[in-house]
PDB file of N, CA and C in Angstrom:
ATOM      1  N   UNK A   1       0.823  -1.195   0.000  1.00  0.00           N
ATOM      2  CA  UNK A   1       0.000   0.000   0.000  1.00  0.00           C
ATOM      3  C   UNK A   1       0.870   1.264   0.000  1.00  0.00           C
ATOM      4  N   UNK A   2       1.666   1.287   0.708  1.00  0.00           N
ATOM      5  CA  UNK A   2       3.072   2.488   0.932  1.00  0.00           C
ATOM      6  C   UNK A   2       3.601   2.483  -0.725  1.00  0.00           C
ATOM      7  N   UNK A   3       3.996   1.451  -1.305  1.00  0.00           N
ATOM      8  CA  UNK A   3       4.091   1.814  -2.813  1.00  0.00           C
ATOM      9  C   UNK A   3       3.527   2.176  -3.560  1.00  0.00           C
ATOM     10  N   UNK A   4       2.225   2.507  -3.432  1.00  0.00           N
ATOM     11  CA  UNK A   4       1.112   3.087  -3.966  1.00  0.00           C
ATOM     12  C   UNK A   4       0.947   4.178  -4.261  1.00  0.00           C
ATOM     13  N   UNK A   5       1.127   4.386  -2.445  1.00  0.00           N
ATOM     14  CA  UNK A   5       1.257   6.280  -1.944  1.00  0.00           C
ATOM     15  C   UNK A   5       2.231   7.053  -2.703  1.00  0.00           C
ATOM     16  N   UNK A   6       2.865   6.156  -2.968  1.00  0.00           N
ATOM     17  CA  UNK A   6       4.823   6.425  -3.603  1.00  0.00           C
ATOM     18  C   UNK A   6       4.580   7.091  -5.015  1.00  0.00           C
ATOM     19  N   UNK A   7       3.951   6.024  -5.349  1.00  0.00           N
ATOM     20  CA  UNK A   7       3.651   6.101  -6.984  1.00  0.00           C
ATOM     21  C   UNK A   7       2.667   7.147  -7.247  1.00  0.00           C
ATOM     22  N   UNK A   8       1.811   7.341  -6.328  1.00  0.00           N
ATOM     23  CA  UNK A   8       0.579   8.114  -6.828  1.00  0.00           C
ATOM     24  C   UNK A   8       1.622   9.621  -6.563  1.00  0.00           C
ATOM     25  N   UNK A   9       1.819   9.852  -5.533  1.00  0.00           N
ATOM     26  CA  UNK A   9       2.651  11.115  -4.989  1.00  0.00           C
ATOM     27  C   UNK A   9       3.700  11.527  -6.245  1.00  0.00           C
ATOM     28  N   UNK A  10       4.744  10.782  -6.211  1.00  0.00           N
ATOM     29  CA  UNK A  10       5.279  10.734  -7.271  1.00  0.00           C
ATOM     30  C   UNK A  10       4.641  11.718  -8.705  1.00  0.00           C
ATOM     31  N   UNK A  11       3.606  10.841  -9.563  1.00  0.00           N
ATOM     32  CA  UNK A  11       2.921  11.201 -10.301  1.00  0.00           C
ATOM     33  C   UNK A  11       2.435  12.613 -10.147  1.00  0.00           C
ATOM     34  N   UNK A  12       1.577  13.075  -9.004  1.00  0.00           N
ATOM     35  CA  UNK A  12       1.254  14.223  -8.945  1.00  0.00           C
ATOM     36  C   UNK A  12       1.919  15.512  -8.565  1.00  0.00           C
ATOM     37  N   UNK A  13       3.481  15.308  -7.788  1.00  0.00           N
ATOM     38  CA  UNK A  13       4.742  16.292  -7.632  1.00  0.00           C
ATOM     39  C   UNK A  13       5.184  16.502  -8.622  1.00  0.00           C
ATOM     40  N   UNK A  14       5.300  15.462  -9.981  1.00  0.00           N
ATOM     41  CA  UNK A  14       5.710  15.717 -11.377  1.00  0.00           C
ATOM     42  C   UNK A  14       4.725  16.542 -12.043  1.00  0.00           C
ATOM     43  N   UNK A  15       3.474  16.519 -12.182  1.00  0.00           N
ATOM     44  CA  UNK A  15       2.398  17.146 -12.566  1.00  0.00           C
ATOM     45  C   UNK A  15       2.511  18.757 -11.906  1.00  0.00           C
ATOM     46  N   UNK A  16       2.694  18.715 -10.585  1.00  0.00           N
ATOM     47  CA  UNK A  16       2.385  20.289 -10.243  1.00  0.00           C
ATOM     48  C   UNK A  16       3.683  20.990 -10.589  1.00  0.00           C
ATOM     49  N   UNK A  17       5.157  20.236 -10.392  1.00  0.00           N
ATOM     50  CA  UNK A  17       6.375  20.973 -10.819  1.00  0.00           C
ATOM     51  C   UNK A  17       6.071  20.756 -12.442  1.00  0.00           C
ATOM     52  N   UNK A  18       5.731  19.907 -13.519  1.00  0.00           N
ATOM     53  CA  UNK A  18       5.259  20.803 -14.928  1.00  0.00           C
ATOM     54  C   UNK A  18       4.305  21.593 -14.993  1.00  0.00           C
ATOM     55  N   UNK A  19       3.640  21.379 -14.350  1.00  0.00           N
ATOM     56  CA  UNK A  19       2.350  23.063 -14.520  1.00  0.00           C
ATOM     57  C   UNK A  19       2.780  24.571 -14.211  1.00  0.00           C
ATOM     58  N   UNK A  20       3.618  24.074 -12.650  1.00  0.00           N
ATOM     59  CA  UNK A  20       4.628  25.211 -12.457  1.00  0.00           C
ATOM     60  C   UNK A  20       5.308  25.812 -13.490  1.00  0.00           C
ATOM     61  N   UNK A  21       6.036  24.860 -14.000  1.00  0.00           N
ATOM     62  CA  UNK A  21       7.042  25.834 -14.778  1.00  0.00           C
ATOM     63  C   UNK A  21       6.436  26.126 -16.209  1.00  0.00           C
ATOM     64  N   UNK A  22       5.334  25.064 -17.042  1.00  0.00           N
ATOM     65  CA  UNK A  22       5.038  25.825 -18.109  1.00  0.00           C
ATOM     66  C   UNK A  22       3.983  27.147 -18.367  1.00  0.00           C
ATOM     67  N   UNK A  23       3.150  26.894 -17.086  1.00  0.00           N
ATOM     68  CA  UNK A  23       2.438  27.790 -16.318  1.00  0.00           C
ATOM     69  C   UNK A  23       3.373  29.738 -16.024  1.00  0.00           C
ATOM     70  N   UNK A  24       4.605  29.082 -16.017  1.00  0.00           N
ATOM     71  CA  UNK A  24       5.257  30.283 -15.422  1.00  0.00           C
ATOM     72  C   UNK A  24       6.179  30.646 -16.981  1.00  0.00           C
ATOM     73  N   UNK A  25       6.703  29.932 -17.193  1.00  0.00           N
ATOM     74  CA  UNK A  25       7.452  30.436 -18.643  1.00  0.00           C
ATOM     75  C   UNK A  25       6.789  31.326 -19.723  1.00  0.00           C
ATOM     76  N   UNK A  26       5.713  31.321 -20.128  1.00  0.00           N
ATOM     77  CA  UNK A  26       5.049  32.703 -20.901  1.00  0.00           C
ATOM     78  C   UNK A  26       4.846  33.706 -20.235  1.00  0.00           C
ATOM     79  N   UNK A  27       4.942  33.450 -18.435  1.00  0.00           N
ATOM     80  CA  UNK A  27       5.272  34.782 -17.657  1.00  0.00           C
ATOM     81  C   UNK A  27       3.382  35.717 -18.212  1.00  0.00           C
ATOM     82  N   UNK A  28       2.333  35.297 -18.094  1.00  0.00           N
ATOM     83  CA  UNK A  28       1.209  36.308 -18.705  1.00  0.00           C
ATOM     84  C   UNK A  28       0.520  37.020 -17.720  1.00  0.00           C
ATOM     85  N   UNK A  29       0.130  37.780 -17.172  1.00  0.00           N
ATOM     86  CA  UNK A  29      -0.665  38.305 -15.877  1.00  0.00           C
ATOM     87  C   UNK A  29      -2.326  38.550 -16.586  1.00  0.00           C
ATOM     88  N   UNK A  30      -2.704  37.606 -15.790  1.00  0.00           N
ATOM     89  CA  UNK A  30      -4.331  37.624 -16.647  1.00  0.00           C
ATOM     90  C   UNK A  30      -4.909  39.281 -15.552  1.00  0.00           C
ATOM     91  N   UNK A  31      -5.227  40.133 -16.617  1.00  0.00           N
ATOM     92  CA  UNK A  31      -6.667  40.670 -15.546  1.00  0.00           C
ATOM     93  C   UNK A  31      -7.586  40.997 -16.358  1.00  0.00           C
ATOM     94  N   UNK A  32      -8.519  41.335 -14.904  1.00  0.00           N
ATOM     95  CA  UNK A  32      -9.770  41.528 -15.367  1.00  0.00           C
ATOM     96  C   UNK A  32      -9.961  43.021 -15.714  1.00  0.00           C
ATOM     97  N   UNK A  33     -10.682  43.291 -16.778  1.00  0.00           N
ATOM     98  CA  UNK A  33     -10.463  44.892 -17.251  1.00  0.00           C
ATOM     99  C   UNK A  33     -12.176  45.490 -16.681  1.00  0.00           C
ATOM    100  N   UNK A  34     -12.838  44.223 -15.997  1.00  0.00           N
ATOM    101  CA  UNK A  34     -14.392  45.113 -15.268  1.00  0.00           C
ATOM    102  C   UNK A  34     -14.080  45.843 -14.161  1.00  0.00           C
ATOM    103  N   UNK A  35     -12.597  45.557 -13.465  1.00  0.00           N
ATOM    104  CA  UNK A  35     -12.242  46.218 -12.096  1.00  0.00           C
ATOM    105  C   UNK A  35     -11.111  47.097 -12.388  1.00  0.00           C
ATOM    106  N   UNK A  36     -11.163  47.860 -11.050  1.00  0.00           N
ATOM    107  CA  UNK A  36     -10.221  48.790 -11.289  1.00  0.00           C
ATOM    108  C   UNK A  36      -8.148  48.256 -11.317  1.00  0.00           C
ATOM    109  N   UNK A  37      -7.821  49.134 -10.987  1.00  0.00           N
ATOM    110  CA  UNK A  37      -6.119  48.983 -10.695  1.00  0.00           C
ATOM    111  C   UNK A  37      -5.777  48.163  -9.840  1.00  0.00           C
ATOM    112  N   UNK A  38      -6.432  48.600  -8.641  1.00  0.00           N
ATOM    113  CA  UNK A  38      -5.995  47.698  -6.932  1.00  0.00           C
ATOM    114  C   UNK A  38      -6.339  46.601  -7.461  1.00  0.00           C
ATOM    115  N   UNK A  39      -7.615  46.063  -7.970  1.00  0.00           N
ATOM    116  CA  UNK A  39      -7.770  44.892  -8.310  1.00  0.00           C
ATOM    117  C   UNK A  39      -6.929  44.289  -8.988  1.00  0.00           C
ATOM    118  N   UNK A  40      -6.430  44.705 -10.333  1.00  0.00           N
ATOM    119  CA  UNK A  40      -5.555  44.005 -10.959  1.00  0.00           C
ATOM    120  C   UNK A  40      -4.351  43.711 -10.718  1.00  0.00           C
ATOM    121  N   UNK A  41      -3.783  44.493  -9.766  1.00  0.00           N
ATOM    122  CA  UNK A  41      -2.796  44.631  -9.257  1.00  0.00           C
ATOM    123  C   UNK A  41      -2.775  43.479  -7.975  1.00  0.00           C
ATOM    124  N   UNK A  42      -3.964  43.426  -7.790  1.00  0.00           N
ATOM    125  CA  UNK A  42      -3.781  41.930  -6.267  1.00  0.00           C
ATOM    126  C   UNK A  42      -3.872  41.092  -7.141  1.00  0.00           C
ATOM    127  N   UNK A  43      -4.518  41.062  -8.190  1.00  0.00           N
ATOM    128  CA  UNK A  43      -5.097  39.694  -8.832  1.00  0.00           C
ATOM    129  C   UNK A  43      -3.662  39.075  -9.496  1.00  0.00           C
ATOM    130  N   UNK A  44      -3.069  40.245  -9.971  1.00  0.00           N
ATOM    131  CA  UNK A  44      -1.423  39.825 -10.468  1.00  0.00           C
ATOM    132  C   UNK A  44      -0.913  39.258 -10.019  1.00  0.00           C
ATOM    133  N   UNK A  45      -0.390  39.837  -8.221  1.00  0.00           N
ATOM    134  CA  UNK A  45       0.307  39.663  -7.109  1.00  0.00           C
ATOM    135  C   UNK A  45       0.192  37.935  -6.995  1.00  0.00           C
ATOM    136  N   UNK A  46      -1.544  37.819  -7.100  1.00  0.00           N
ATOM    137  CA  UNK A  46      -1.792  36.458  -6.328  1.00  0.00           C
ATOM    138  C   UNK A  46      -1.721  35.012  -7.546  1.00  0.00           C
ATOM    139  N   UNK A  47      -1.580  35.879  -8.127  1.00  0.00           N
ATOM    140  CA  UNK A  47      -1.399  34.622  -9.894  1.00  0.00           C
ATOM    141  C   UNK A  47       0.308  34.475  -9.524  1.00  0.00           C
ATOM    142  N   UNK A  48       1.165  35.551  -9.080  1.00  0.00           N
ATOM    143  CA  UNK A  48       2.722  35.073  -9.611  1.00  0.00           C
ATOM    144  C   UNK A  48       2.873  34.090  -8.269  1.00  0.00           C
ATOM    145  N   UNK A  49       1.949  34.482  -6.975  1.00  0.00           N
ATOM    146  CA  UNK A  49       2.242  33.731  -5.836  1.00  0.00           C
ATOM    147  C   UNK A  49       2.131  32.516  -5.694  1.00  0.00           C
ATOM    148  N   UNK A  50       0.954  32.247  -6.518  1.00  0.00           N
ATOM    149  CA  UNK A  50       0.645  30.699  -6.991  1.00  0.00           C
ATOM    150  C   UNK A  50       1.321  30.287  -7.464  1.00  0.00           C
ATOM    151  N   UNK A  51       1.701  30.923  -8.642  1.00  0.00           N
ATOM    152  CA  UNK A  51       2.833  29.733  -9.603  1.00  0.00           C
ATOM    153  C   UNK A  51       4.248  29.469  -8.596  1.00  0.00           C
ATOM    154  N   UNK A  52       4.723  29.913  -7.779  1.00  0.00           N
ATOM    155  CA  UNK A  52       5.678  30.222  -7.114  1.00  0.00           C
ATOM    156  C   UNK A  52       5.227  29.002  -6.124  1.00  0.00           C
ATOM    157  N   UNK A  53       4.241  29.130  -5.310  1.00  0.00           N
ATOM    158  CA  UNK A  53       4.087  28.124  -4.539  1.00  0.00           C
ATOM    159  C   UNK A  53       3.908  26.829  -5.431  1.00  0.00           C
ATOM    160  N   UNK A  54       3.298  26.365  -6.408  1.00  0.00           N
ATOM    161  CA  UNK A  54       2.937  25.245  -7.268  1.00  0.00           C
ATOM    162  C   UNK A  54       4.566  24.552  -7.118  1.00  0.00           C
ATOM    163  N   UNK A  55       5.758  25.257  -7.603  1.00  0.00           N
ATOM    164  CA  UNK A  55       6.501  24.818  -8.117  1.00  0.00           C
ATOM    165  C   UNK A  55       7.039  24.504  -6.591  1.00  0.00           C
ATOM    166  N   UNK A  56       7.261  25.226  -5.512  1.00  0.00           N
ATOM    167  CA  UNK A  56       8.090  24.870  -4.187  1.00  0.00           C
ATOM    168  C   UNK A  56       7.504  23.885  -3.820  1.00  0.00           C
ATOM    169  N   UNK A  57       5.966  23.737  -3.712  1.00  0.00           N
ATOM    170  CA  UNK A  57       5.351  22.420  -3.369  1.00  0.00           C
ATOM    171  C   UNK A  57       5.598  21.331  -3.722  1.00  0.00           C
ATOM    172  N   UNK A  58       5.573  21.485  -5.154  1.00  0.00           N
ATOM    173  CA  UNK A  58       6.256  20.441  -5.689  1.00  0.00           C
ATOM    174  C   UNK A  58       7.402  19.303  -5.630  1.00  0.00           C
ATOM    175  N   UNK A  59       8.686  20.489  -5.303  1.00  0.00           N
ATOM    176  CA  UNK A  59       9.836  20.279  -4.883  1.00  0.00           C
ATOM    177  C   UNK A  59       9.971  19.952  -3.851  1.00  0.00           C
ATOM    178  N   UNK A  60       9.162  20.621  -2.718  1.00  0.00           N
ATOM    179  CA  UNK A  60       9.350  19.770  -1.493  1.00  0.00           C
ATOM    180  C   UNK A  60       8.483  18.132  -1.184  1.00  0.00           C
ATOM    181  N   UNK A  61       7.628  18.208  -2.061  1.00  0.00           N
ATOM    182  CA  UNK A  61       6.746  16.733  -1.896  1.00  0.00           C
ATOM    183  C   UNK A  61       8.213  15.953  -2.503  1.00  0.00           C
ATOM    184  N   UNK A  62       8.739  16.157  -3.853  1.00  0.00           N
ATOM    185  CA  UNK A  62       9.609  15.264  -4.214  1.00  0.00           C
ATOM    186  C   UNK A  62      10.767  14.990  -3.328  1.00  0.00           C
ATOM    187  N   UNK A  63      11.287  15.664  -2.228  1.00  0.00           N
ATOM    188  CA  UNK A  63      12.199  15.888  -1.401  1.00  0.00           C
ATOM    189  C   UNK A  63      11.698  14.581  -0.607  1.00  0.00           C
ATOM    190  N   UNK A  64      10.296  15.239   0.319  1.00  0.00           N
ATOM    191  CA  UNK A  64       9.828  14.048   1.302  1.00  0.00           C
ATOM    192  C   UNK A  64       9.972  13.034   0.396  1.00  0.00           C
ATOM    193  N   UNK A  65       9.251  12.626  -0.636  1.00  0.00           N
ATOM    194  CA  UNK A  65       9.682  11.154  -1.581  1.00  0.00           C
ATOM    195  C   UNK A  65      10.873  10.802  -1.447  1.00  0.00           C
ATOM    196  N   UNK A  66      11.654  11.305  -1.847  1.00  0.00           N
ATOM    197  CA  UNK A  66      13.101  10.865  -1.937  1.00  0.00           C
ATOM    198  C   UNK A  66      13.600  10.208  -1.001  1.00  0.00           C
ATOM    199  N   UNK A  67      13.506  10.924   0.304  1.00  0.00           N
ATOM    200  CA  UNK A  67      13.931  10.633   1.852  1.00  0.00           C
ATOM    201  C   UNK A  67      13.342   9.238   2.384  1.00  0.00           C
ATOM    202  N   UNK A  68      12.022   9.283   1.938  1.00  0.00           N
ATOM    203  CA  UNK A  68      11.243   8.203   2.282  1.00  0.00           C
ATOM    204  C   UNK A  68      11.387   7.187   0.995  1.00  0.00           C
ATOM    205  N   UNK A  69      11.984   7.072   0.211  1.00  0.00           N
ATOM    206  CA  UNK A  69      12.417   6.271  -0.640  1.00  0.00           C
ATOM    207  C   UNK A  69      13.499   5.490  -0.047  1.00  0.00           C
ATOM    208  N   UNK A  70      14.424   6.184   0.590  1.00  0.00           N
ATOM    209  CA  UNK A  70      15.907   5.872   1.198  1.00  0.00           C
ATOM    210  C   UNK A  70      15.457   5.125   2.495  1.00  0.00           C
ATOM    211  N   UNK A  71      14.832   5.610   3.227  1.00  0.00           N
ATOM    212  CA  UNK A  71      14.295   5.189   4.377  1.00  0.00           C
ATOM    213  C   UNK A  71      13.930   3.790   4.325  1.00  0.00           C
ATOM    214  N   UNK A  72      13.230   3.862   3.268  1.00  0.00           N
ATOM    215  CA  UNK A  72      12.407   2.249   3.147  1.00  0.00           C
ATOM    216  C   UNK A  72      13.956   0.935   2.625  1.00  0.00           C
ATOM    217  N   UNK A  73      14.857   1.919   1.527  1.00  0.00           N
ATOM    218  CA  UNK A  73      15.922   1.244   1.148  1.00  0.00           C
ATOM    219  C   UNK A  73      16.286   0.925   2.508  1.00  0.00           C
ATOM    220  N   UNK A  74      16.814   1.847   3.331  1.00  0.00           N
ATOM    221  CA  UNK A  74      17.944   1.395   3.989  1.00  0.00           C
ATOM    222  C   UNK A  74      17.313  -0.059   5.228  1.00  0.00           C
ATOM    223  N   UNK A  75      15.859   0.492   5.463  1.00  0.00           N
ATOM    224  CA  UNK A  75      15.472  -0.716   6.026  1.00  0.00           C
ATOM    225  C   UNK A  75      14.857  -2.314   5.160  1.00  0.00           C
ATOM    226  N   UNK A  76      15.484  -2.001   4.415  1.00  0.00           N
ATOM    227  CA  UNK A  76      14.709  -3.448   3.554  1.00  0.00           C
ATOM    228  C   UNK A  76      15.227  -4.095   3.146  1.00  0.00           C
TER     229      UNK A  76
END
């Protein structure tokens, strides 16, 4: 069952670190043109914050994997 978790985790840390980065490489700031400035200006803020977190999340789920990959090696 723990190989499962492995595999599924796995799968989806690869998924959010590629969304991250192709997500972030055209670099686009969506706004909305019905609101004013402040708005677009948080709405910016909170689009680059996301992609930023997507990709650290990522990296750190693959980290815990890794560790717990070794873990299981060294006891098995």
């Amino acid at each position: 069952m723990k190989n499962i978790f492995m595999y599924v985790m796995f799968v989806f840390v690869t998924m959010l670190i590629i969304t991250g980065i192709f997500n972030f490489l055209p670099f686009e700031i969506k706004s909305n043109t019905n609101f004013g400035n402040a708005y677009n200006l948080g709405h910016s803020v909170g689009y680059i914050i996301g992609k930023f977190i997507k990709i650290i999340l990522g990296l750190l789920m693959l980290k815990y994997g890794y560790e717990t990959y070794l873990e299981l090696k060294i006891k098995g």
